[in-house]
Protein backbone atom coordinates (compact mmCIF):
# COMPACT_ATOMS: atom_id res chain seq x y z
CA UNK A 1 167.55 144.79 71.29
CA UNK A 2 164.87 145.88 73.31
CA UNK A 3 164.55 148.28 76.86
CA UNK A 4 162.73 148.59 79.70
CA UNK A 5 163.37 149.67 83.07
CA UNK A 6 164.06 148.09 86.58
CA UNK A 7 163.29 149.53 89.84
CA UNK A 8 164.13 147.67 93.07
CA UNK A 9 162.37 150.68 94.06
CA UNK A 10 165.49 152.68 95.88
CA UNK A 11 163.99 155.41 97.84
CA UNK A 12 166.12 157.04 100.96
CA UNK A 13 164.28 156.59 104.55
CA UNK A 14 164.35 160.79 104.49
CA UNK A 15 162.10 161.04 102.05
CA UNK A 16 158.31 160.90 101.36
CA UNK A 17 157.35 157.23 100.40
CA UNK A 18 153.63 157.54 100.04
CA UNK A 19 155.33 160.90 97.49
CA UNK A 20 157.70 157.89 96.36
CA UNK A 21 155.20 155.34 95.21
CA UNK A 22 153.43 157.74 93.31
CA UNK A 23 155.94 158.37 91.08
CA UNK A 24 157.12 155.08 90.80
CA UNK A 25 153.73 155.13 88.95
CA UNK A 26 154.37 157.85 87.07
CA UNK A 27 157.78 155.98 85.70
CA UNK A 28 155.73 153.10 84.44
CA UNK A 29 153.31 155.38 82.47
CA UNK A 30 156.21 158.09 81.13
CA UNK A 31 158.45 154.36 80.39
CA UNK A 32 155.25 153.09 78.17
CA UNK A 33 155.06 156.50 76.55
CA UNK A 34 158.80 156.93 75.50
CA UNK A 35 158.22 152.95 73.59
CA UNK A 36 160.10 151.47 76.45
CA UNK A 37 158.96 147.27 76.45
CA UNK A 38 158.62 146.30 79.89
CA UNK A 39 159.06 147.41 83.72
CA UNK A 40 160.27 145.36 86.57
CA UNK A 41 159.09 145.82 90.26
CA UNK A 42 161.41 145.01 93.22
CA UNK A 43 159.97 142.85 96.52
CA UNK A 44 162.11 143.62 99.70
CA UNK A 45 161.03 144.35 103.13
CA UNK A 46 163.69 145.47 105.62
CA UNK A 47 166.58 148.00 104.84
CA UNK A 48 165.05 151.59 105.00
CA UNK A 49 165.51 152.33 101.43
CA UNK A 50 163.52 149.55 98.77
CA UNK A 51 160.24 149.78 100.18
CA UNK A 52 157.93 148.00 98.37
CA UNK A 53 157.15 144.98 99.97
CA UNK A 54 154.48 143.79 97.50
CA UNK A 55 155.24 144.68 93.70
CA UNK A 56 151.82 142.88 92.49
CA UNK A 57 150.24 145.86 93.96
CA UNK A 58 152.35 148.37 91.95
CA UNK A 59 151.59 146.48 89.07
CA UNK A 60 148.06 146.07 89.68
CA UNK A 61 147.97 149.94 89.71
CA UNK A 62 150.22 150.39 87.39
CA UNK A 63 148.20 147.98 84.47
CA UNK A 64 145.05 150.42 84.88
CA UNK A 65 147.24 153.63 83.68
CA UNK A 66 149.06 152.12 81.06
CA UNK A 67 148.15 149.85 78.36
CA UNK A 68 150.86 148.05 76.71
CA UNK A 69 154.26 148.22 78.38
CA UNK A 70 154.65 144.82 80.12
CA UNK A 71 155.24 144.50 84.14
CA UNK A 72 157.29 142.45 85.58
CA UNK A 73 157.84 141.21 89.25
CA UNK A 74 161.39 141.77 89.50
CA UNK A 75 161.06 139.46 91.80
CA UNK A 76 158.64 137.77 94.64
CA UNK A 77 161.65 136.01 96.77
CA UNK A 78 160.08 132.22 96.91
CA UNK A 79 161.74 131.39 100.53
CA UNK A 80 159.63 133.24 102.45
CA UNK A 81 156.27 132.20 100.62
CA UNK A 82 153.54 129.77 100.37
CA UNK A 83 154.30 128.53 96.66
CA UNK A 84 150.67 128.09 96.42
CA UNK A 85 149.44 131.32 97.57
CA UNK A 86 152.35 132.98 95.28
CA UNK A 87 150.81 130.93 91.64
CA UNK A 88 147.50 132.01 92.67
CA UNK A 89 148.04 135.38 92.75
CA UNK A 90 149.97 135.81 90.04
CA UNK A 91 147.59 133.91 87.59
CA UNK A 92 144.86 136.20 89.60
CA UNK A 93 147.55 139.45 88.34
CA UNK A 94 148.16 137.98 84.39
CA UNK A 95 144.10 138.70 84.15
CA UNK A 96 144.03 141.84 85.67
CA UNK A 97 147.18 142.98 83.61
CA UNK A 98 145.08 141.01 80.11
CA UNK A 99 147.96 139.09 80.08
CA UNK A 100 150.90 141.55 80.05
CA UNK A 101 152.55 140.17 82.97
CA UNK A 102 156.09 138.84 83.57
CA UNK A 103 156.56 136.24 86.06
CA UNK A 104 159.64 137.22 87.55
CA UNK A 105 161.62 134.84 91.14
CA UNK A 106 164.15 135.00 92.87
CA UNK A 107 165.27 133.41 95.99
CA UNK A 108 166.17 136.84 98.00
CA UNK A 109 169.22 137.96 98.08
CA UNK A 110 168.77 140.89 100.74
CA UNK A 111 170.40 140.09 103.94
CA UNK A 112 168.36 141.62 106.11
CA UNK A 113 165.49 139.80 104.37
CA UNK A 114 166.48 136.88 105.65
CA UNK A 115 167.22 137.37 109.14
CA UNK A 116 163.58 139.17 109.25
CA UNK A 117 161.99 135.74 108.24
CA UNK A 118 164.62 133.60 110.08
CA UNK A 119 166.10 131.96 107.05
CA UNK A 120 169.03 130.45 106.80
CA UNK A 121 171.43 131.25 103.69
CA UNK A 122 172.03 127.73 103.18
CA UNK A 123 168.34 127.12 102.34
CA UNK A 124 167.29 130.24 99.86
CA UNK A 125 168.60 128.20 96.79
CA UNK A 126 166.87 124.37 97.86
CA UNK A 127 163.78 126.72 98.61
CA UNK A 128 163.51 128.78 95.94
CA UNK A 129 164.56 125.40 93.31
CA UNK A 130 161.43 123.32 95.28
CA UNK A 131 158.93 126.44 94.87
CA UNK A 132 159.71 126.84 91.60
CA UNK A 133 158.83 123.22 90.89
CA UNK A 134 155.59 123.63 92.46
CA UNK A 135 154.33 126.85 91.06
CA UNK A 136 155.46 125.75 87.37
CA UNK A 137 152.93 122.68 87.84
CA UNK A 138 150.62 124.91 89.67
CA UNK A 139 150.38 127.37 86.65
CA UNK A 140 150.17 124.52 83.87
CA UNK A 141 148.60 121.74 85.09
CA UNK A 142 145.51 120.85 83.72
CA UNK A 143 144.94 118.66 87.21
CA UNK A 144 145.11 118.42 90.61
CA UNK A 145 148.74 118.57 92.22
CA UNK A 146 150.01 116.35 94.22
CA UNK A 147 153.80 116.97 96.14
CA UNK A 148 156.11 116.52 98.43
CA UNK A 149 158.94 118.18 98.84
CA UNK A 150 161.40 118.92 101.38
CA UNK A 151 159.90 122.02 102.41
CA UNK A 152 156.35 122.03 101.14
CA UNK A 153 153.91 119.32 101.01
CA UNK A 154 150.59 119.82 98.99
CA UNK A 155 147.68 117.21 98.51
CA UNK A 156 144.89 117.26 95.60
CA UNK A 157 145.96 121.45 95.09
CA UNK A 158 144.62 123.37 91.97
CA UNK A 159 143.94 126.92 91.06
CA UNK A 160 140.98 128.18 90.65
CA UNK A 161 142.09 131.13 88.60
CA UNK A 162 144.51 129.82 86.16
CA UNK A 163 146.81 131.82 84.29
CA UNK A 164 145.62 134.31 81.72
CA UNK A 165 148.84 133.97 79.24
CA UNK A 166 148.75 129.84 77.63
CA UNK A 167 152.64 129.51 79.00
CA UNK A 168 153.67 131.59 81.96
CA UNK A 169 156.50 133.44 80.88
CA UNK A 170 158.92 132.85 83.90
CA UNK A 171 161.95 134.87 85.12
CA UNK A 172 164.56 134.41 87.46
CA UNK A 173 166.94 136.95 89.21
CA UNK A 174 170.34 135.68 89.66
CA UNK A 175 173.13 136.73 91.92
CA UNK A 176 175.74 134.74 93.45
CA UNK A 177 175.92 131.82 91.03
CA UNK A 178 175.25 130.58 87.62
CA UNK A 179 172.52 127.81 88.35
CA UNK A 180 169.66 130.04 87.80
CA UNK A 181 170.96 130.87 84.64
CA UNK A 182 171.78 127.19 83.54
CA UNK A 183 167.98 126.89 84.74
CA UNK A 184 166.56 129.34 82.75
CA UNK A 185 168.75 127.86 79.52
CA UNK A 186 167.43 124.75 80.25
CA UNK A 187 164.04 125.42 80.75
CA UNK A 188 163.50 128.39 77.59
CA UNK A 189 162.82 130.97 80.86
CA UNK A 190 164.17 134.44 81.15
CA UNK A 191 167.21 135.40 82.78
CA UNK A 192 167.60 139.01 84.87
CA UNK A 193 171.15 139.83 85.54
CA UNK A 194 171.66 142.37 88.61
CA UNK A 195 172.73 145.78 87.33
CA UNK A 196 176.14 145.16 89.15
CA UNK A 197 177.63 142.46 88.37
CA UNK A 198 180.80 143.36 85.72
CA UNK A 199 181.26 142.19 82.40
CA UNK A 200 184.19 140.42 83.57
CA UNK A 201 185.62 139.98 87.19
CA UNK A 202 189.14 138.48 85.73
CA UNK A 203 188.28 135.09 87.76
CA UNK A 204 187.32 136.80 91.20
CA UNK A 205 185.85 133.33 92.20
CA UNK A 206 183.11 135.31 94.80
CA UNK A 207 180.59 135.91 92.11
CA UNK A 208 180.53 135.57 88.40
CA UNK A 209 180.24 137.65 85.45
CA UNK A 210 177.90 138.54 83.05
CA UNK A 211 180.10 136.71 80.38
CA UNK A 212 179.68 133.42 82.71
CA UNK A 213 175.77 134.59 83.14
CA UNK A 214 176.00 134.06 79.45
CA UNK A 215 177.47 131.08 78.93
CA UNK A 216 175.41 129.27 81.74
CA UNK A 217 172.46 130.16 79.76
CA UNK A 218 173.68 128.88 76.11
CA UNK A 219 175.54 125.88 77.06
CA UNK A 220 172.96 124.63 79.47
CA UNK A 221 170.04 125.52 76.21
CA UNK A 222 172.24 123.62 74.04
CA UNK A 223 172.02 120.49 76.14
CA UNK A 224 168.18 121.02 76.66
CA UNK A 225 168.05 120.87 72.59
CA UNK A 226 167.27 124.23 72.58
CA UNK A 227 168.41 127.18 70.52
CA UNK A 228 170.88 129.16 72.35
CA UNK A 229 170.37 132.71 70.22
CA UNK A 230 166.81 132.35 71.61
CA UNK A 231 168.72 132.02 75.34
CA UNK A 232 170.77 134.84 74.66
CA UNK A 233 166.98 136.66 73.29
CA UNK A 234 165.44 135.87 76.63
CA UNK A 235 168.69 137.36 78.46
CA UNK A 236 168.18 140.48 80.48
CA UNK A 237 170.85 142.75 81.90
CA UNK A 238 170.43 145.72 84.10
CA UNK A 239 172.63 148.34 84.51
CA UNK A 240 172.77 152.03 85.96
CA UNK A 241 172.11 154.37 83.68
CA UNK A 242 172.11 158.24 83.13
CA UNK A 243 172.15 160.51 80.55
CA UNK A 244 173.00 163.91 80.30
CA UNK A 245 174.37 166.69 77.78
CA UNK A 246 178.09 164.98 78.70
CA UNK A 247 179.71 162.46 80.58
CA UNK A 248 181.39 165.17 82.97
CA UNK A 249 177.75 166.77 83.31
CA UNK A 250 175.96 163.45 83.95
CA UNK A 251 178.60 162.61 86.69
CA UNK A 252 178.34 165.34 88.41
CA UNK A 253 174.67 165.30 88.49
CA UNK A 254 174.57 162.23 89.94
CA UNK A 255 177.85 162.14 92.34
CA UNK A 256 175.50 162.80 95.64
CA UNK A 257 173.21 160.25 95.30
CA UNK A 258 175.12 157.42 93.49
CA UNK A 259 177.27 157.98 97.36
CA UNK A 260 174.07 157.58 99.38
CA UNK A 261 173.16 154.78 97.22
CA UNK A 262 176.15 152.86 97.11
CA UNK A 263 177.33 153.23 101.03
CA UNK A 264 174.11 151.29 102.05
CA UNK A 265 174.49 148.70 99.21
CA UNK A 266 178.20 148.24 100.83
CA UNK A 267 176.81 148.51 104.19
CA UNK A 268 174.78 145.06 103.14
CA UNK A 269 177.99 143.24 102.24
CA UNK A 270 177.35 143.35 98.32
CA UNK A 271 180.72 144.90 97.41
CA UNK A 272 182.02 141.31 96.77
CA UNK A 273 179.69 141.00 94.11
CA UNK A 274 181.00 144.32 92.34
CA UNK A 275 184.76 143.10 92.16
CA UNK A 276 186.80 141.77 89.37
CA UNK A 277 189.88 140.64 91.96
CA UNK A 278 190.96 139.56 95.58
CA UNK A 279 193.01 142.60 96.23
CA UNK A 280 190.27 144.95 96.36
CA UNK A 281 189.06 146.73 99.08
CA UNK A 282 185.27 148.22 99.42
CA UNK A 283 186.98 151.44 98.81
CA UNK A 284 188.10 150.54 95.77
CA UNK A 285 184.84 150.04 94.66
CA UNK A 286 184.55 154.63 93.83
CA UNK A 287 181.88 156.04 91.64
CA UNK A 288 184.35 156.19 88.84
CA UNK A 289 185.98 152.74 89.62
CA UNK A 290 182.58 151.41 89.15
CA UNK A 291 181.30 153.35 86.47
CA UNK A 292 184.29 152.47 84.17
CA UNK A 293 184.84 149.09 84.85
CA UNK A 294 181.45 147.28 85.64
CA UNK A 295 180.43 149.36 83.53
CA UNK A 296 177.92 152.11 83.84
CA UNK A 297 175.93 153.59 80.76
CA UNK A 298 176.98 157.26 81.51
CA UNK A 299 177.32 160.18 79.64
CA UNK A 300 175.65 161.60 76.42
CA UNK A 301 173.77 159.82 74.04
CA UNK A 302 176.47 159.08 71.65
CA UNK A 303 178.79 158.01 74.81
CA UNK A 304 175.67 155.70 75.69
CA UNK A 305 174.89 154.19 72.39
CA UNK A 306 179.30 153.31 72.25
CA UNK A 307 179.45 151.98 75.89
CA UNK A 308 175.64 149.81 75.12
CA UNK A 309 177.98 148.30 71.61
CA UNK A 310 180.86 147.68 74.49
CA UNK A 311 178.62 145.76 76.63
CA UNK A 312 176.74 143.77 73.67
CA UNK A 313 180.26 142.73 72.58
CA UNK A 314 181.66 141.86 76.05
CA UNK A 315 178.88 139.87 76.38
CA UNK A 316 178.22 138.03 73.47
CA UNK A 317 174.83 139.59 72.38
CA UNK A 318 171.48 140.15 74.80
CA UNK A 319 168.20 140.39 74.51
CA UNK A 320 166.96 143.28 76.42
CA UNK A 321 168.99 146.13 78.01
CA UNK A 322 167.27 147.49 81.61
CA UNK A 323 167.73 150.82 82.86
CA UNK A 324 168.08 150.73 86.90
CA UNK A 325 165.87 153.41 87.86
CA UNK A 326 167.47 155.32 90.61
CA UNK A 327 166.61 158.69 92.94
CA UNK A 328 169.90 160.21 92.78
CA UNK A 329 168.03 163.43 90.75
CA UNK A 330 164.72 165.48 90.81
CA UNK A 331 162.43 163.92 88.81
CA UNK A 332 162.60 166.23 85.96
CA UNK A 333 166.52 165.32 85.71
CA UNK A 334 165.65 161.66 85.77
CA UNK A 335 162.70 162.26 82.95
CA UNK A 336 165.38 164.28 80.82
CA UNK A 337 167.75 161.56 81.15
CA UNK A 338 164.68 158.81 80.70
CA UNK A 339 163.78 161.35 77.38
CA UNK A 340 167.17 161.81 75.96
CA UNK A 341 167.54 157.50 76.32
CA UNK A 342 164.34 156.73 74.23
CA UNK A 343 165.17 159.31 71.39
CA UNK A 344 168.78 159.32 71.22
CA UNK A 345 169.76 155.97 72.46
CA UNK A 346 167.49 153.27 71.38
CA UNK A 347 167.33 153.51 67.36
CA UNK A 348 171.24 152.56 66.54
CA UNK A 349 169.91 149.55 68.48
CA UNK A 350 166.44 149.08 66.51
CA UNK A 351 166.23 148.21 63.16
CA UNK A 352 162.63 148.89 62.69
CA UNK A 353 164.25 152.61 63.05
CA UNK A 354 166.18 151.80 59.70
CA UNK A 355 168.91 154.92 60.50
CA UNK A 356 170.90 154.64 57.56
CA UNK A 357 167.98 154.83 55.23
CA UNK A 358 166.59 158.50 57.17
CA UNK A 359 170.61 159.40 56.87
CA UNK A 360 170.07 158.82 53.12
CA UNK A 361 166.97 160.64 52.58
CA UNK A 362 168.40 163.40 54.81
CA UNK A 363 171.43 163.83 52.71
CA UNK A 364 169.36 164.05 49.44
CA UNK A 365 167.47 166.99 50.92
CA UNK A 366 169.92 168.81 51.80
CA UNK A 367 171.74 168.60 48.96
CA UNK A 368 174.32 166.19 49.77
CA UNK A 369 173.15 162.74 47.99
């Protein structure tokens, strides 16, 4: 298994944002120091709270401090944008990056997204399915494009700048629905699941689960001819995470901000994507509801590495594990937490790390071997 993190960034309208951005930078650069793999960058533009609007430019900055981590767009919502313009500038970004970027879409999921660019619901998915089309041939083409589509039409179009990386490695967000995943299967893509949807919603039929993420993505490989333990390899999962000396500590720590966090992602209307049946209410959905049942990663390291084992088996196996990065702490609470992750968490999941042969040689020193 490998980890990264996830930001969509979340950062309160009380606070500093030009403060906020620069430590989203710092993240990145303390992530790539701790050995974490990769960092995704949210695109949203209405709300008050996730206010980057344009996570190419984080990156950008972001790929001059650091040098190997790999940055993701996590993701540039297709609806709203010239599929053209968006290939362009992402080939432009794989150079700038040498070739460490992640190609990450989505169609936009944020209500108040939408009603800022006039969409209608009904047309995210055929919008986001037709870019996709286009900037897939954009990016690998070796000529001139021709298409027409329902919502963009392009005549004799190529880049200029072509992508740095030979294949693109392309990502897609899913959230109400298991057709991007079945896409992604299909295709040999990556899959990003949100860092709330549960493990299993009991057949709440509003959204599914990451156990039908998961089987969207092998069955639909499967049929492609493809090998579905490389599906399951290319499968991300978010969730929140926090660590602390115990779970009552980490709790605690966290209560105040995990309620300012939460009311406005209720506020949107995104409780029916937390639930795992009919008869719940949005306040059902508490901090310990939610941190039990969808679940969380909460608590000391050794309650982190059992409840990470809980999820891989509820799942049926992942490739990468993404910590949501959150502002519900200072930021040297949040570094602690980040600290105590990459040293106490990851190896049981590593097998470069080889535990039970340092447990061995351990032993013998001290006299117990």
């Amino acid at each position: 298994m490998r980890f990264g993190l996830f930001t969509m960034p979340e950062h309160p309208p009380i606070e500093n944002w030009t403060l906020s951005y620069d430590r989203d930078i710092d993240d990145i650069v303390l992530a790539e120091k701790l050995g974490f793999s990769e960092y995704w960058i949210g695109e949203h533009h209405t709300g008050g709270f996730e206010n980057v609007p344009v996570p190419e430019f984080m990156i950008a900055k972001a790929a001059g401090l650091t040098s190997r981590i790999r940055l993701g767009t996590g993701v540039v919502n297709l609806p709203y944008q010239d599929p053209f313009q968006v290939a362009e500038r992402l080939a432009f970004l794989d150079h700038l990056t040498h070739g460490r970027l992640e190609y990450g879409f989505g169609g936009g999921g944020l209500p108040t997204d939408q009603a800022l660019f006039g969409l209608d619901r009904s047309e995210a998915a055929p919008r986001t399915n037709e870019a996709l089309e286009i900037i897939w041939e954009l990016l690998t083409s070796e000529e001139p494009v021709n298409y027409e589509g329902v919502y963009w039409k392009y005549e004799n179009r190529q880049l200029q700048v072509g992508p740095y990386q030979d294949v693109p490695p392309f990502s897609i967000a899913g959230l109400t629905g298991t057709h991007n995943y079945a896409r992604c299967g299909s295709k040999g893509w990556k899959a990003l699941s949100v860092y709330f949807a549960p493990t299993d919603n009991l057949g709440y039929p509003h959204a599914p689960d990451l156990q039908a993420h998961g089987r969207a993505l092998t069955t639909a490989a499967e049929e492609a001819g493809l090998d579905p333990a490389v599906a399951r390899q290319n499968w991300r999962i978010s969730r929140e995470v926090y660590v602390s000396d115990s779970k009552n500590q980490a709790m605690n720590e966290i209560r105040e901000g995990v309620k300012r966090s939460y009311e406005y992602l209720l506020g949107l209307g995104l409780g029916a994507l937390m639930k795992k049946d009919e008869t719940m209410a949005d306040a059902d959905l508490t901090f310990e509801w939610m941190a039990e049942e969808i679940p969380w990663i909460i608590g000391s390291p050794d309650d982190c590495i059992r409840q990470i084992k809980q999820l891989e088996e509820g799942t049926g196996g992942f490739g990468t594990f993404l910590i949501n990065a959150r502002d519900w702490v200072t930021t040297d609470k949040w570094n602690r937490s980040l600290e105590l992750f990459a040293r106490y968490v990851t190896p049981p999941f590593t097998p470069r790390e080889n535990l039970a042969r340092r447990k061995r040689l351990a032993d013998v020193a001290l006299g117990k071997g």
